[in-house]
Protein backbone atom coordinates (compact mmCIF):
# COMPACT_ATOMS: atom_id res chain seq x y z
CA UNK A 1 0.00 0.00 0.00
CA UNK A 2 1.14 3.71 -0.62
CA UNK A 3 0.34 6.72 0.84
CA UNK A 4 -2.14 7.84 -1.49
CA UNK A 5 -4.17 5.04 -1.18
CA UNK A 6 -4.93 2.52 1.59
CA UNK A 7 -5.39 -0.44 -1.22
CA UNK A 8 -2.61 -2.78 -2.57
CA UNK A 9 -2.30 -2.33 -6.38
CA UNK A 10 -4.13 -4.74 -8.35
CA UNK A 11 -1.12 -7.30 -10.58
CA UNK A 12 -2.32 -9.42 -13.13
CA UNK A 13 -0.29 -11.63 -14.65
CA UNK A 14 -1.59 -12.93 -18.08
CA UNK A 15 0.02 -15.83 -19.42
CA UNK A 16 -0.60 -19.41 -21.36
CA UNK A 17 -0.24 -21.09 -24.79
CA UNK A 18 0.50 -19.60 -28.13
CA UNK A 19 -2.97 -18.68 -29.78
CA UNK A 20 -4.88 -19.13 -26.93
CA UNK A 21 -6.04 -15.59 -26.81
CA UNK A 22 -3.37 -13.62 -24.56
CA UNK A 23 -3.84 -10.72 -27.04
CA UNK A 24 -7.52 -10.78 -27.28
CA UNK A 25 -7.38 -10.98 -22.99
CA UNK A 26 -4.96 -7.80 -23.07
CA UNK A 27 -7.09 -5.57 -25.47
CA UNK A 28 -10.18 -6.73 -23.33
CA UNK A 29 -8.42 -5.67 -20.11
CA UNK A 30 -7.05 -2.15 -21.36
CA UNK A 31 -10.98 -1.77 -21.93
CA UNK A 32 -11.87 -2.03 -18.22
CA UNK A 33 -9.22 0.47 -17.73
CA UNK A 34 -6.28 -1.55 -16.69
CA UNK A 35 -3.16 -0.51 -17.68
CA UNK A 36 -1.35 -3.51 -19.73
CA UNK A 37 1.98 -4.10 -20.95
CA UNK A 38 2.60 -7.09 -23.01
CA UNK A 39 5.29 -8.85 -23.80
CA UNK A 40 7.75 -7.32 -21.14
CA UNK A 41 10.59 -8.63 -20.13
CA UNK A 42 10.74 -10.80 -17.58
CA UNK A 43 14.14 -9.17 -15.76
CA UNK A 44 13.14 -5.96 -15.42
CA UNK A 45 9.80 -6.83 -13.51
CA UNK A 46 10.73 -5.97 -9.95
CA UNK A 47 11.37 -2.75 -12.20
CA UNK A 48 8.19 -1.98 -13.47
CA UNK A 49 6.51 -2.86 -10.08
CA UNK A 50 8.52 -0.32 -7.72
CA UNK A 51 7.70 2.47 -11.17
CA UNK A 52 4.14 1.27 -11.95
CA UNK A 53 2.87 0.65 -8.13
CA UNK A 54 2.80 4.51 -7.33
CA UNK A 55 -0.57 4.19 -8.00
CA UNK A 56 -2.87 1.56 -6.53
CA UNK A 57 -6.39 2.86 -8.19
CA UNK A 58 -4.81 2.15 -11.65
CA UNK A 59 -4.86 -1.97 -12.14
CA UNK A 60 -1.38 -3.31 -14.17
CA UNK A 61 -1.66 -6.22 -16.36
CA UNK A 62 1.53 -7.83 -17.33
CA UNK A 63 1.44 -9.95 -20.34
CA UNK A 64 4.24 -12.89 -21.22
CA UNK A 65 4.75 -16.09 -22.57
CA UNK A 66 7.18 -18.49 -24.00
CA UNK A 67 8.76 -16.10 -26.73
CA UNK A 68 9.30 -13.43 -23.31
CA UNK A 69 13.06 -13.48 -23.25
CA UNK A 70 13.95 -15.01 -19.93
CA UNK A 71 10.68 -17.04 -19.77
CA UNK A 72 10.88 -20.08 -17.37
CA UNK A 73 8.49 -21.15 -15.39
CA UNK A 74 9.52 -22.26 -12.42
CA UNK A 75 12.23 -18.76 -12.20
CA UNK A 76 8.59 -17.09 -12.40
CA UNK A 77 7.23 -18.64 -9.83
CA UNK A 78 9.79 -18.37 -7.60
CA UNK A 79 9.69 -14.83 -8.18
CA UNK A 80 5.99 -13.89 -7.63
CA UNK A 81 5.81 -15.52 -4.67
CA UNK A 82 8.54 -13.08 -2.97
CA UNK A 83 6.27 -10.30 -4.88
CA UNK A 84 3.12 -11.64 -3.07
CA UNK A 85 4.65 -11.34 -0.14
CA UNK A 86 4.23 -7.34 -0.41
CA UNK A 87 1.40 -5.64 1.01
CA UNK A 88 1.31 -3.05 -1.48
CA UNK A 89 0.25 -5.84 -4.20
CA UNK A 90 -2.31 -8.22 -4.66
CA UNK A 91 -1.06 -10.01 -7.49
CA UNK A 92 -3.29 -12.42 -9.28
CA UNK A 93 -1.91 -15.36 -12.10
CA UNK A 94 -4.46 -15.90 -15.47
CA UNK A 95 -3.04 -18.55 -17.66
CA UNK A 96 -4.91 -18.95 -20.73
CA UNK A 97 -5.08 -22.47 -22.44
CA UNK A 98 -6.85 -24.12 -24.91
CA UNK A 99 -6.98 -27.84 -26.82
CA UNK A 100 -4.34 -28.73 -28.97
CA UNK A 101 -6.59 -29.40 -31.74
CA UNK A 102 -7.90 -26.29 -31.82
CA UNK A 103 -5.05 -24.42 -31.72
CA UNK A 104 -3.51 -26.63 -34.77
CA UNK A 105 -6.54 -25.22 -36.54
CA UNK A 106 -5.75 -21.60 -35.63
CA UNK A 107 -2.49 -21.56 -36.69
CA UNK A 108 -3.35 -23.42 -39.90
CA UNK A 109 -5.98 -20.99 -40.63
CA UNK A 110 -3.16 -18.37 -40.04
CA UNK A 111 -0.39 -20.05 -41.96
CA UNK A 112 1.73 -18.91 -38.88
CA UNK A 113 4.23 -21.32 -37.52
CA UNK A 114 4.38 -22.16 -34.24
CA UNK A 115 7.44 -20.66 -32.62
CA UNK A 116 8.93 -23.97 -31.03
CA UNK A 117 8.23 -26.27 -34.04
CA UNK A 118 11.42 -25.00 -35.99
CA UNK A 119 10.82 -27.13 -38.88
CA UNK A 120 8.32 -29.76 -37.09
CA UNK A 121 5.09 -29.64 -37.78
CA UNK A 122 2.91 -27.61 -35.19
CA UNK A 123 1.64 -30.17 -33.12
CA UNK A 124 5.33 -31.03 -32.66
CA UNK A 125 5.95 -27.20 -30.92
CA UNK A 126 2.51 -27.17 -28.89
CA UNK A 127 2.93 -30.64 -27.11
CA UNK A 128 7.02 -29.14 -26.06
CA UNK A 129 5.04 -25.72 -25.33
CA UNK A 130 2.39 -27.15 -23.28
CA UNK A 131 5.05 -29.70 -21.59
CA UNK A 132 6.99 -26.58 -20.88
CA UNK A 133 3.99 -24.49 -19.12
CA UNK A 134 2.38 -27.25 -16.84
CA UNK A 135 4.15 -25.44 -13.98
CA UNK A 136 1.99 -22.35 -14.61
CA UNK A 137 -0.86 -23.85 -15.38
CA UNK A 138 -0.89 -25.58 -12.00
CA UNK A 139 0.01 -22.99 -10.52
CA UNK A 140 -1.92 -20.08 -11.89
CA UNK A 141 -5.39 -18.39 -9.55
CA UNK A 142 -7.25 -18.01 -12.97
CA UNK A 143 -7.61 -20.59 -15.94
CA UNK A 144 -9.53 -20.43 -18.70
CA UNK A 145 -9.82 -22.39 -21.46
CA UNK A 146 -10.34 -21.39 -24.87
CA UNK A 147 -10.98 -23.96 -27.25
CA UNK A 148 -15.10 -22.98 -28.03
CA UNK A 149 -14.39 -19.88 -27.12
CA UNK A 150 -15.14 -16.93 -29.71
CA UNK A 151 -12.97 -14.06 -29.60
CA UNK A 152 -16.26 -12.11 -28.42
CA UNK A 153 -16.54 -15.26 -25.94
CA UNK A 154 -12.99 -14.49 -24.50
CA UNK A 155 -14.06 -10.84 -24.15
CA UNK A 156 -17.18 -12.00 -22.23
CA UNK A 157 -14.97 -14.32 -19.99
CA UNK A 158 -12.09 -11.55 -18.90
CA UNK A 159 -14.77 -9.21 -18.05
CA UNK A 160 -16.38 -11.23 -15.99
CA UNK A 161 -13.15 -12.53 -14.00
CA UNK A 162 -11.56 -8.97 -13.67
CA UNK A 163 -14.45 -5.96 -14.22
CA UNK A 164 -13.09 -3.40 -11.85
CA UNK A 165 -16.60 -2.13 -10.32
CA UNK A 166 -18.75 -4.65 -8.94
CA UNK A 167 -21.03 -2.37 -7.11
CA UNK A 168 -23.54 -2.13 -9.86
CA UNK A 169 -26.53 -4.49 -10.94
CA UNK A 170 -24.97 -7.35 -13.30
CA UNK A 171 -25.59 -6.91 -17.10
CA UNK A 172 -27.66 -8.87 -18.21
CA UNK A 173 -28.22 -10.79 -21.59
CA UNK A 174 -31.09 -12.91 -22.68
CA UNK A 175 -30.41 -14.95 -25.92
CA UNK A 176 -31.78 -17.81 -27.88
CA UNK A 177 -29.92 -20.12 -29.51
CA UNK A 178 -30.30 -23.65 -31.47
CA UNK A 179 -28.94 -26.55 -30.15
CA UNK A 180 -27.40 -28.07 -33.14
CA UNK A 181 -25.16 -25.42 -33.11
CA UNK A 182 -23.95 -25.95 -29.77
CA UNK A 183 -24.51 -24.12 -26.63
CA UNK A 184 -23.79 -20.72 -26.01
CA UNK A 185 -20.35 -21.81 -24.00
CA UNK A 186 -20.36 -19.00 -21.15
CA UNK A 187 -24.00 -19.10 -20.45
CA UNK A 188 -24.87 -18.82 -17.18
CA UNK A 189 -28.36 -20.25 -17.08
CA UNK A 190 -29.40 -22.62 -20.20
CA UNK A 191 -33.56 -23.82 -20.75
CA UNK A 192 -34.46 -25.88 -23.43
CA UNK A 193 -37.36 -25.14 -24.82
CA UNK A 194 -37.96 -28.41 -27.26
CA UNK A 195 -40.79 -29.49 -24.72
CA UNK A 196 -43.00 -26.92 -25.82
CA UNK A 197 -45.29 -27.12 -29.59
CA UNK A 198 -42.63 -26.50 -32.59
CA UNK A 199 -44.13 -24.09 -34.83
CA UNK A 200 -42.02 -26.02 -37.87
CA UNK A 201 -44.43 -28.41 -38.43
CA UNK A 202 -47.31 -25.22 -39.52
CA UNK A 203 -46.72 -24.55 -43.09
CA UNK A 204 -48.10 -21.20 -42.70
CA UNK A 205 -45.66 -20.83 -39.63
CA UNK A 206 -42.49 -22.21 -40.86
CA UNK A 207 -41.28 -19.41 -42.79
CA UNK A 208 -42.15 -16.84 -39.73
CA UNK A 209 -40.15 -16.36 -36.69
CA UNK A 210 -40.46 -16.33 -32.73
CA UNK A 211 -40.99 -12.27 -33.30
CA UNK A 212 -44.01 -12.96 -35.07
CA UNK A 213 -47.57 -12.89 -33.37
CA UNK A 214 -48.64 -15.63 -34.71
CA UNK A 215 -45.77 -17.93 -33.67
CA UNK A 216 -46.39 -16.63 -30.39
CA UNK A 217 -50.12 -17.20 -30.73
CA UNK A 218 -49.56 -21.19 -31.38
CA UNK A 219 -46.80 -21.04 -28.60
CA UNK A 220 -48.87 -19.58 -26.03
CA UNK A 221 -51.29 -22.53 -27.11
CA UNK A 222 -49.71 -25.34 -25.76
CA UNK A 223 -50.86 -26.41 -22.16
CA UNK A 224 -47.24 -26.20 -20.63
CA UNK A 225 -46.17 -22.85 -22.10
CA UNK A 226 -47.84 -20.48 -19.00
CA UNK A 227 -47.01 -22.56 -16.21
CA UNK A 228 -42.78 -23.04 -17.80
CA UNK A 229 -43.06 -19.14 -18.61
CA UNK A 230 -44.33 -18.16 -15.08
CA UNK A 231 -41.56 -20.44 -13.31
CA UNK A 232 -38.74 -19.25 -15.20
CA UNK A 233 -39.50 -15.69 -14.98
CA UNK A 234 -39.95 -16.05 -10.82
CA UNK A 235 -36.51 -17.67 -10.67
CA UNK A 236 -34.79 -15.52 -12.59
CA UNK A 237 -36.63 -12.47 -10.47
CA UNK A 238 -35.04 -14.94 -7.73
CA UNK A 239 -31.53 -15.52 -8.82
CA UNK A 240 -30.75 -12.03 -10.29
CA UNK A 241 -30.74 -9.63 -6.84
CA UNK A 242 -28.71 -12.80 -5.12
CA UNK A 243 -25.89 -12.46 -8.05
CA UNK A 244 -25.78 -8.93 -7.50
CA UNK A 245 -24.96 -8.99 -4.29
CA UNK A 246 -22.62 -11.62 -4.29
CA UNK A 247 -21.23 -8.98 -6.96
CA UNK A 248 -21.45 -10.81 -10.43
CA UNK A 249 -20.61 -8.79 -13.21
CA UNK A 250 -22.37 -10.40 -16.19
CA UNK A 251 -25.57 -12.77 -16.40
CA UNK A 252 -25.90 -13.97 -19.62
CA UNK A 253 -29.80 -16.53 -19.84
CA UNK A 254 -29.71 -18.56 -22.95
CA UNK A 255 -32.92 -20.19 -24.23
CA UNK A 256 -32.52 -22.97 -26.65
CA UNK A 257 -34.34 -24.81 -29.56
CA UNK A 258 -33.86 -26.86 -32.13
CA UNK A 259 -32.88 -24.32 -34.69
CA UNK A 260 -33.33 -21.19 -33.01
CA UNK A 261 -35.73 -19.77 -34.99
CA UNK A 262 -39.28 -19.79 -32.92
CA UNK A 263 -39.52 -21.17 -29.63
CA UNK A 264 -36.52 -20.15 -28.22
CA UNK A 265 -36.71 -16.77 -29.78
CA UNK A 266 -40.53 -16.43 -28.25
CA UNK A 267 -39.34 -17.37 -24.96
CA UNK A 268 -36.42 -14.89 -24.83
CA UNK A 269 -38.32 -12.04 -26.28
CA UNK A 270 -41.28 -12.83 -23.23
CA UNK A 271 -38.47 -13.03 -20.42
CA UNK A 272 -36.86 -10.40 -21.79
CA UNK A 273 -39.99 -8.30 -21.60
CA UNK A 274 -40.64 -9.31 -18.23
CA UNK A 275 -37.19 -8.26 -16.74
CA UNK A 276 -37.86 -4.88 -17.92
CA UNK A 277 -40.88 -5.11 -16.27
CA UNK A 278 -39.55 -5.68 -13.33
CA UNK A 279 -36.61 -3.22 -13.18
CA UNK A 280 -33.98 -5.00 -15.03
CA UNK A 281 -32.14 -3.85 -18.64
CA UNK A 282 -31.52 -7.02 -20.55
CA UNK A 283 -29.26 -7.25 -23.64
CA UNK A 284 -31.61 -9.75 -26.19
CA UNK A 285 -29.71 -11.45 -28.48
CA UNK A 286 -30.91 -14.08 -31.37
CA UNK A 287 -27.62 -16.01 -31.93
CA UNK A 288 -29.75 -18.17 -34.77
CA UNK A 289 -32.24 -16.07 -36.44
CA UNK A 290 -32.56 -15.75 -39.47
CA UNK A 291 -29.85 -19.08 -40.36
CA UNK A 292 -30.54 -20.73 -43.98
CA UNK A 293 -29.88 -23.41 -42.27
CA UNK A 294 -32.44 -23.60 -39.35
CA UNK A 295 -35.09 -25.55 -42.08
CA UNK A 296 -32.77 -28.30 -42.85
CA UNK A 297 -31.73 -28.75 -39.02
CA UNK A 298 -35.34 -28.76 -38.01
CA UNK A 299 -36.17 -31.17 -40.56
CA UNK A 300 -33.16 -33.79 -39.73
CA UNK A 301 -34.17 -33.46 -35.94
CA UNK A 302 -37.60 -34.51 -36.65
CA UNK A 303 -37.99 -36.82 -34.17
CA UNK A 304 -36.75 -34.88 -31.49
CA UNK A 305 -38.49 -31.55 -32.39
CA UNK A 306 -41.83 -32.62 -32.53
């Protein structure tokens, strides 16, 4: 702590493998207002934290990883843990990772090679890369993992984790989404809606949409759809207060069909309504709508759907 301000400056350390986001996480963070530096030299740390710690109300995120010159792991560790020690830091560890799959098909996609191949293929460099980071990894506060993660995903995720002001009421999104094209992977609260009367199997409905009235009209029709509406809506009236105090940043409700196109979107538009209703300013989203594709998928998951 200085004496300007009674509270230990906030360190972040961002680390992990090669094109598992550390960029994306750095850009994200400089957006909440932390100050980052990537790439910095691993020597002069003790450096920047006596120059950069003047000033506890500004957060510093450090970024590094295996092409840092004097990266090693277990040197690092050593070294934070005499930092932690201080109690003019809190210093916090994210190590971003991600399956090695995936990241062959990111640096395919880039035509990038990875930096400890040399003239292996990449799979060769990540399996000596990953080998090289376990320490981290184990020993990191914060992991996330990356593989289904969009780069608007990863964006989600590090605001989440490290949003500076958690006084305020959590945003709040309310999507839908189809479920042959996965789930939403940092939803909070998921409710499949493929119980309820698929508006598909109307010809003069197929073409429409969730946002029309009469989609909602043959929704509203079947037997379970007021009694599922009015339970979800009371939890979520529920659940939302509780994660506010508990200080959550981001509540993100998904609501899923088969192809996204009516019952989910009908569901999310209603709950959506009703937050407002009720105080709250939902984000809706329709992940789905509007798909070429949502016809075909409804029509191979005909057994399911109706």
């Amino acid at each position: 702590m200085t004496a300007d301000s009674p509270h230990p400056q906030r360190i972040l350390l961002v680390t992990g493998l090669l094109g598992a986001g550390k960029t994306t996480a750095m850009r994200a963070l400089e957006d909440l207002g932390w100050e980052a530096v990537d790439n910095f030299p691993l020597r002069l740390l003790d450096r920047l934290l006596e120059t950069g710690a003047g000033n506890a109300d500004t957060p510093l995120a450090i970024g590094f990883d295996t092409r840092t010159r004097g990266f090693d792991p277990r040197t690092i560790i050593d070294r934070v843990k005499g930092l932690a020690e201080r109690q003019d830091l809190s210093i916090t560890t994210l190590f971003l990772d991600c399956g090695s799959a995936e990241l062959q098909r990111r640096y395919n996609e880039t035509r990038r090679p990875h930096p400890m191949s040399e003239d292996r293929p990449a799979e060769a460099g990540i399996v000596a890369e990953r080998e090289l980071l376990e320490p981290l990894r184990r020993w990191a506060d914060v992991v996330l993992t990356t593989t289904d993660f969009t780069t608007n995903d990863l964006q989600q995720a590090i605001r989440n984790h490290f949003r500076q002001d958690t006084s305020s009421r959590p945003v709040i999104t309310v999507s839908s989404f189809g479920f042959s094209r996965g789930t939403p992977p940092l939803s909070d609260l998921v409710f499949d809606m493929r119980f309820l009367a698929n508006p598909h199997w109307v010809d003069a409905l197929r073409p429409l949409t969730g946002r029309d009235a009469a989609v909602g009209d043959y929704i509203r029709g079947d037997p379970a759809f007021a009694e599922a509406f009015a339970r979800i809506r009371d939890l979520l009236l529920l659940l939302l207060p509780r994660y506010a105090e508990q200080g959550k940043a981001y509540v993100n409700i998904a609501f899923g069909c088969t192809g996204g196109k009516h019952r989910s979107v009908f569901m999310a538009e209603q709950i959506a309504l009703a937050l407002r209703e009720a105080g709250f300013s939902p984000t809706l989203l329709h992940r789905n709508l509007g798909a070429r594709a949502a016809d075909l998928v409804e029509r191979s998951g005909a057994g399911l759907a109706r």
